[in-house]
C-alpha atoms as a PDB file:
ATOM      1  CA  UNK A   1       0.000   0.000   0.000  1.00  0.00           C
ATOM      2  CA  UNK A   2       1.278   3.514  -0.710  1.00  0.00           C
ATOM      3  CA  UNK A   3      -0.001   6.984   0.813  1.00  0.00           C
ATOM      4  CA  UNK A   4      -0.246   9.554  -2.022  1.00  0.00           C
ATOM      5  CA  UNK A   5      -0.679  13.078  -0.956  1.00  0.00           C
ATOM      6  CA  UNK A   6      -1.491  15.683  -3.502  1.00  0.00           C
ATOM      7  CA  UNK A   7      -0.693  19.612  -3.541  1.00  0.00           C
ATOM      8  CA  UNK A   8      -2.993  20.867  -6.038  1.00  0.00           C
ATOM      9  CA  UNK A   9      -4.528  24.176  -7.095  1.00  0.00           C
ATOM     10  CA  UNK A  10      -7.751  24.584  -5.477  1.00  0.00           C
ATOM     11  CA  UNK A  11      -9.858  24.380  -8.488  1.00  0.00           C
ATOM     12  CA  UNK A  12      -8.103  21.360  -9.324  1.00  0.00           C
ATOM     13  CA  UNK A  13      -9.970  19.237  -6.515  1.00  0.00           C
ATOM     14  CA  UNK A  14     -13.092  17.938  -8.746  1.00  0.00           C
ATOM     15  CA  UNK A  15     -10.928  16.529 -11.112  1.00  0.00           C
ATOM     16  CA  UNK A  16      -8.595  15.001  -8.947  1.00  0.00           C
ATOM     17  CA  UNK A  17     -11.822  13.381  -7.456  1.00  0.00           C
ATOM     18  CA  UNK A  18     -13.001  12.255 -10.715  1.00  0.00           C
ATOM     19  CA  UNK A  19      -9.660  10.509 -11.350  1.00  0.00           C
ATOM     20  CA  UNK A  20      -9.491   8.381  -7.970  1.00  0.00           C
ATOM     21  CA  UNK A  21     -13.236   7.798  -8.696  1.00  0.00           C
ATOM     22  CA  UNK A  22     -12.345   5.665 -11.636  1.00  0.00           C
ATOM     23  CA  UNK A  23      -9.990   3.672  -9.086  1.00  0.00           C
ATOM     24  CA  UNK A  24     -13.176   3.194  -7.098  1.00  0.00           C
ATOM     25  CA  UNK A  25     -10.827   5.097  -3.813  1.00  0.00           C
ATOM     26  CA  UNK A  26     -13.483   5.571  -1.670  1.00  0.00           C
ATOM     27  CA  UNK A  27     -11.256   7.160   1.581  1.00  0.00           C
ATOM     28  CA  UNK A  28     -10.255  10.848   0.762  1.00  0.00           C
ATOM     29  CA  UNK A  29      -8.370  13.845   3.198  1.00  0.00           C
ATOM     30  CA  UNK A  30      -8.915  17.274   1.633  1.00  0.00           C
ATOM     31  CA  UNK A  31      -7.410  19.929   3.696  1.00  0.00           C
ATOM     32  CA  UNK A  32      -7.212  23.260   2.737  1.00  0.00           C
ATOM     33  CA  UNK A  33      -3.573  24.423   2.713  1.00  0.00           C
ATOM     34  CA  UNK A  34      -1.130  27.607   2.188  1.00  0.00           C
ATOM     35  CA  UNK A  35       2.451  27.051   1.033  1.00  0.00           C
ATOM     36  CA  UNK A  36       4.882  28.077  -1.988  1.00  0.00           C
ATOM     37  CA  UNK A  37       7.485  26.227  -3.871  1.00  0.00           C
ATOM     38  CA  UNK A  38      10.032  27.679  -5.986  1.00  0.00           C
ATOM     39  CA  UNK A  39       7.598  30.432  -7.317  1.00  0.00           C
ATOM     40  CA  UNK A  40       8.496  32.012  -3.701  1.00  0.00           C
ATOM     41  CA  UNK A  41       4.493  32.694  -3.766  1.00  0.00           C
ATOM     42  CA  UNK A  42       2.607  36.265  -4.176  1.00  0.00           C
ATOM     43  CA  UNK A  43       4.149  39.361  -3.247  1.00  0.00           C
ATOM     44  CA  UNK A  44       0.754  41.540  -3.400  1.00  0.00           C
ATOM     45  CA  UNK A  45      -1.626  42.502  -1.040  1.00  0.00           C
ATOM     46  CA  UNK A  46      -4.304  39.524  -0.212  1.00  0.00           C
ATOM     47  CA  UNK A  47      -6.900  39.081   1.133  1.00  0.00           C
ATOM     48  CA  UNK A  48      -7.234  35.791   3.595  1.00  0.00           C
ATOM     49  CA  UNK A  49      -9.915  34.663   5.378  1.00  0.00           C
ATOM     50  CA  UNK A  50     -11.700  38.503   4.985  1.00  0.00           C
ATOM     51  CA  UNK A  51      -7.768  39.849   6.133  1.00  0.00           C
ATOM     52  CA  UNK A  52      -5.961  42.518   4.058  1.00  0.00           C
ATOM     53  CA  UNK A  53      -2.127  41.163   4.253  1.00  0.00           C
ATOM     54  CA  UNK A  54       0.536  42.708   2.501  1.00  0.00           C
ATOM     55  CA  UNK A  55       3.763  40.622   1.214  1.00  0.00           C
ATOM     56  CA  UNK A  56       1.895  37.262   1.848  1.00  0.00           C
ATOM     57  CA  UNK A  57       4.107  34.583   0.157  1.00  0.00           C
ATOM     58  CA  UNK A  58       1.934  31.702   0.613  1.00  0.00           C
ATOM     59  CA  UNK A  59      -0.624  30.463  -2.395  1.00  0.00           C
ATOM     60  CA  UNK A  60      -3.812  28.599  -1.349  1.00  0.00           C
ATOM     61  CA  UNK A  61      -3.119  24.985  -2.488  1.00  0.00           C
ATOM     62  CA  UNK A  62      -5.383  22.140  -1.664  1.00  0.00           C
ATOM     63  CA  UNK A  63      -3.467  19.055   0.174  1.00  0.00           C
ATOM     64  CA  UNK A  64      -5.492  15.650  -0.519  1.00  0.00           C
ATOM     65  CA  UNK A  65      -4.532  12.476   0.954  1.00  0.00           C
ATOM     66  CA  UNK A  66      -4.969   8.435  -0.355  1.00  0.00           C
ATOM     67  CA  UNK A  67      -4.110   5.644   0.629  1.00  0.00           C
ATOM     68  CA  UNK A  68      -3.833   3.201  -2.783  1.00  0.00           C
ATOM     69  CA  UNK A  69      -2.886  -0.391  -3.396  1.00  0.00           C
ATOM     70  CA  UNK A  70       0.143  -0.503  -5.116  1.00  0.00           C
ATOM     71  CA  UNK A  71      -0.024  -1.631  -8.255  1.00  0.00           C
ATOM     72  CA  UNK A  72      -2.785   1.557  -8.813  1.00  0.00           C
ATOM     73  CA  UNK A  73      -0.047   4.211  -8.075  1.00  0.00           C
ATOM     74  CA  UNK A  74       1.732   4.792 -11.436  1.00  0.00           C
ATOM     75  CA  UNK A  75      -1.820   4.690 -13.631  1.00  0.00           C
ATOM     76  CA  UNK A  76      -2.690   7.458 -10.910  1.00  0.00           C
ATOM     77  CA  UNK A  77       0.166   9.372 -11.266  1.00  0.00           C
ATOM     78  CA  UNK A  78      -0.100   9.483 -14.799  1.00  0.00           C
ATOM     79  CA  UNK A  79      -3.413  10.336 -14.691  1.00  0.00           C
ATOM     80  CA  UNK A  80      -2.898  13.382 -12.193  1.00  0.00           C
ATOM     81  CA  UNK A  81      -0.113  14.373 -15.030  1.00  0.00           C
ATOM     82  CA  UNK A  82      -2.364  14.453 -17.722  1.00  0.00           C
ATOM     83  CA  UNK A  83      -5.337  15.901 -16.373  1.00  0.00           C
ATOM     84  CA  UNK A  84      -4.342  18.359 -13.660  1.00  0.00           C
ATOM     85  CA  UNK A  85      -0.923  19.707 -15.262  1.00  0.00           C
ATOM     86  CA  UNK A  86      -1.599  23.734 -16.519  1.00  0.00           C
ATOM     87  CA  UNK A  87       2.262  23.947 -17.694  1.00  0.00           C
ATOM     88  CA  UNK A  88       3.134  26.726 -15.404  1.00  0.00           C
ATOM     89  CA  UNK A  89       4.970  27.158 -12.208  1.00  0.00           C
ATOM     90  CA  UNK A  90       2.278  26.354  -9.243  1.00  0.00           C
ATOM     91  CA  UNK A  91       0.901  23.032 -10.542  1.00  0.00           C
ATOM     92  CA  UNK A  92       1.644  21.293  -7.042  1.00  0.00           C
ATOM     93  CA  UNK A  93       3.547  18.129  -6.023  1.00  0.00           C
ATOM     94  CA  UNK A  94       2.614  14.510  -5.481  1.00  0.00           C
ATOM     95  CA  UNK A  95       4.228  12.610  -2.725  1.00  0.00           C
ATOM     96  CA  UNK A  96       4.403   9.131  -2.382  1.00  0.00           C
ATOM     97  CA  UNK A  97       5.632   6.671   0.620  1.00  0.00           C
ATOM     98  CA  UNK A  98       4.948   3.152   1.942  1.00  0.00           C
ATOM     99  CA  UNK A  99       2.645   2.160   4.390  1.00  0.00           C
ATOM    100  CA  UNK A 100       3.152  -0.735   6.295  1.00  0.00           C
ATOM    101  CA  UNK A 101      -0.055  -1.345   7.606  1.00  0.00           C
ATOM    102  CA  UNK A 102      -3.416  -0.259   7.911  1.00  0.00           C
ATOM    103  CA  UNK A 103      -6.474  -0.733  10.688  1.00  0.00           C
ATOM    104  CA  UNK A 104     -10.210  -0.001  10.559  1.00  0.00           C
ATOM    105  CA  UNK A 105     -10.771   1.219  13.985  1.00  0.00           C
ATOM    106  CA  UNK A 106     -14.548   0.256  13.406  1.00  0.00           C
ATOM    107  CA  UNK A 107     -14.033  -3.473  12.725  1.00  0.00           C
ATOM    108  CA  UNK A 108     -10.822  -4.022  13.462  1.00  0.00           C
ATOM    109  CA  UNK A 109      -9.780  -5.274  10.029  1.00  0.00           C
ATOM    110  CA  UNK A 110      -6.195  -5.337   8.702  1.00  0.00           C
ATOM    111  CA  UNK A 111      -4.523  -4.112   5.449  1.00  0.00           C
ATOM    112  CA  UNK A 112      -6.273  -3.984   1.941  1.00  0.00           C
ATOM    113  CA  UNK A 113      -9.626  -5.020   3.432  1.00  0.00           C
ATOM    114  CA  UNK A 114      -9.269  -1.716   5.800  1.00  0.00           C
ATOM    115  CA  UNK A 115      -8.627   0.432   2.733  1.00  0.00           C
END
């Protein structure tokens, strides 16, 4: 099993939903997220959460969270490329690491039937 975790552009979400849809992923995180990569983020005045704030260099980015089976991750990532990429600096990042093991706290099950 790996845990991917997505950075995406906020209006990127429905897509991204669409995609792990078609891998029948069921279990989704979505949390809403401020960050920059090597764009250094926005120099201008924003507005955040009904704040003016000058010199803010943090974008709002989306941060979702899966956990897949294995053998799903590079037709995902692939997938994410294709459909999600605009070209330009800000696109986001996709990490991917192992998990060892997984528990449904409801039933107690282990592994891929927990997922």
């Amino acid at each position: 099993m790996k845990k991917v975790e997505f950075i995406i552009r906020p209006d990127k979400l429905e897509k991204l939903k669409v995609i792990l849809n078609e891998y029948h992923i069921g279990g989704i995180t979505v949390t809403s997220a401020m960050g920059c990569g090597n764009q250094k983020g926005s120099t201008d005045v924003a507005n955040y959460k009904g704040i003016e704030v000058a010199n803010l260099n943090l974008i709002p980015k989306i941060k979702a969270e899966v956990v897949v089976n294995d053998e799903d991750v590079e037709k995902i990532l692939a997938l994410i490329y294709e459909n999600l990429s605009t070209g330009t600096v800000g696109d986001g990042k996709v990490f991917v690491s192992s998990i060892d093991d997984v528990m449904r706290i409801r039933t107690g099950q282990r592994g891929k039937k927990a997922i």
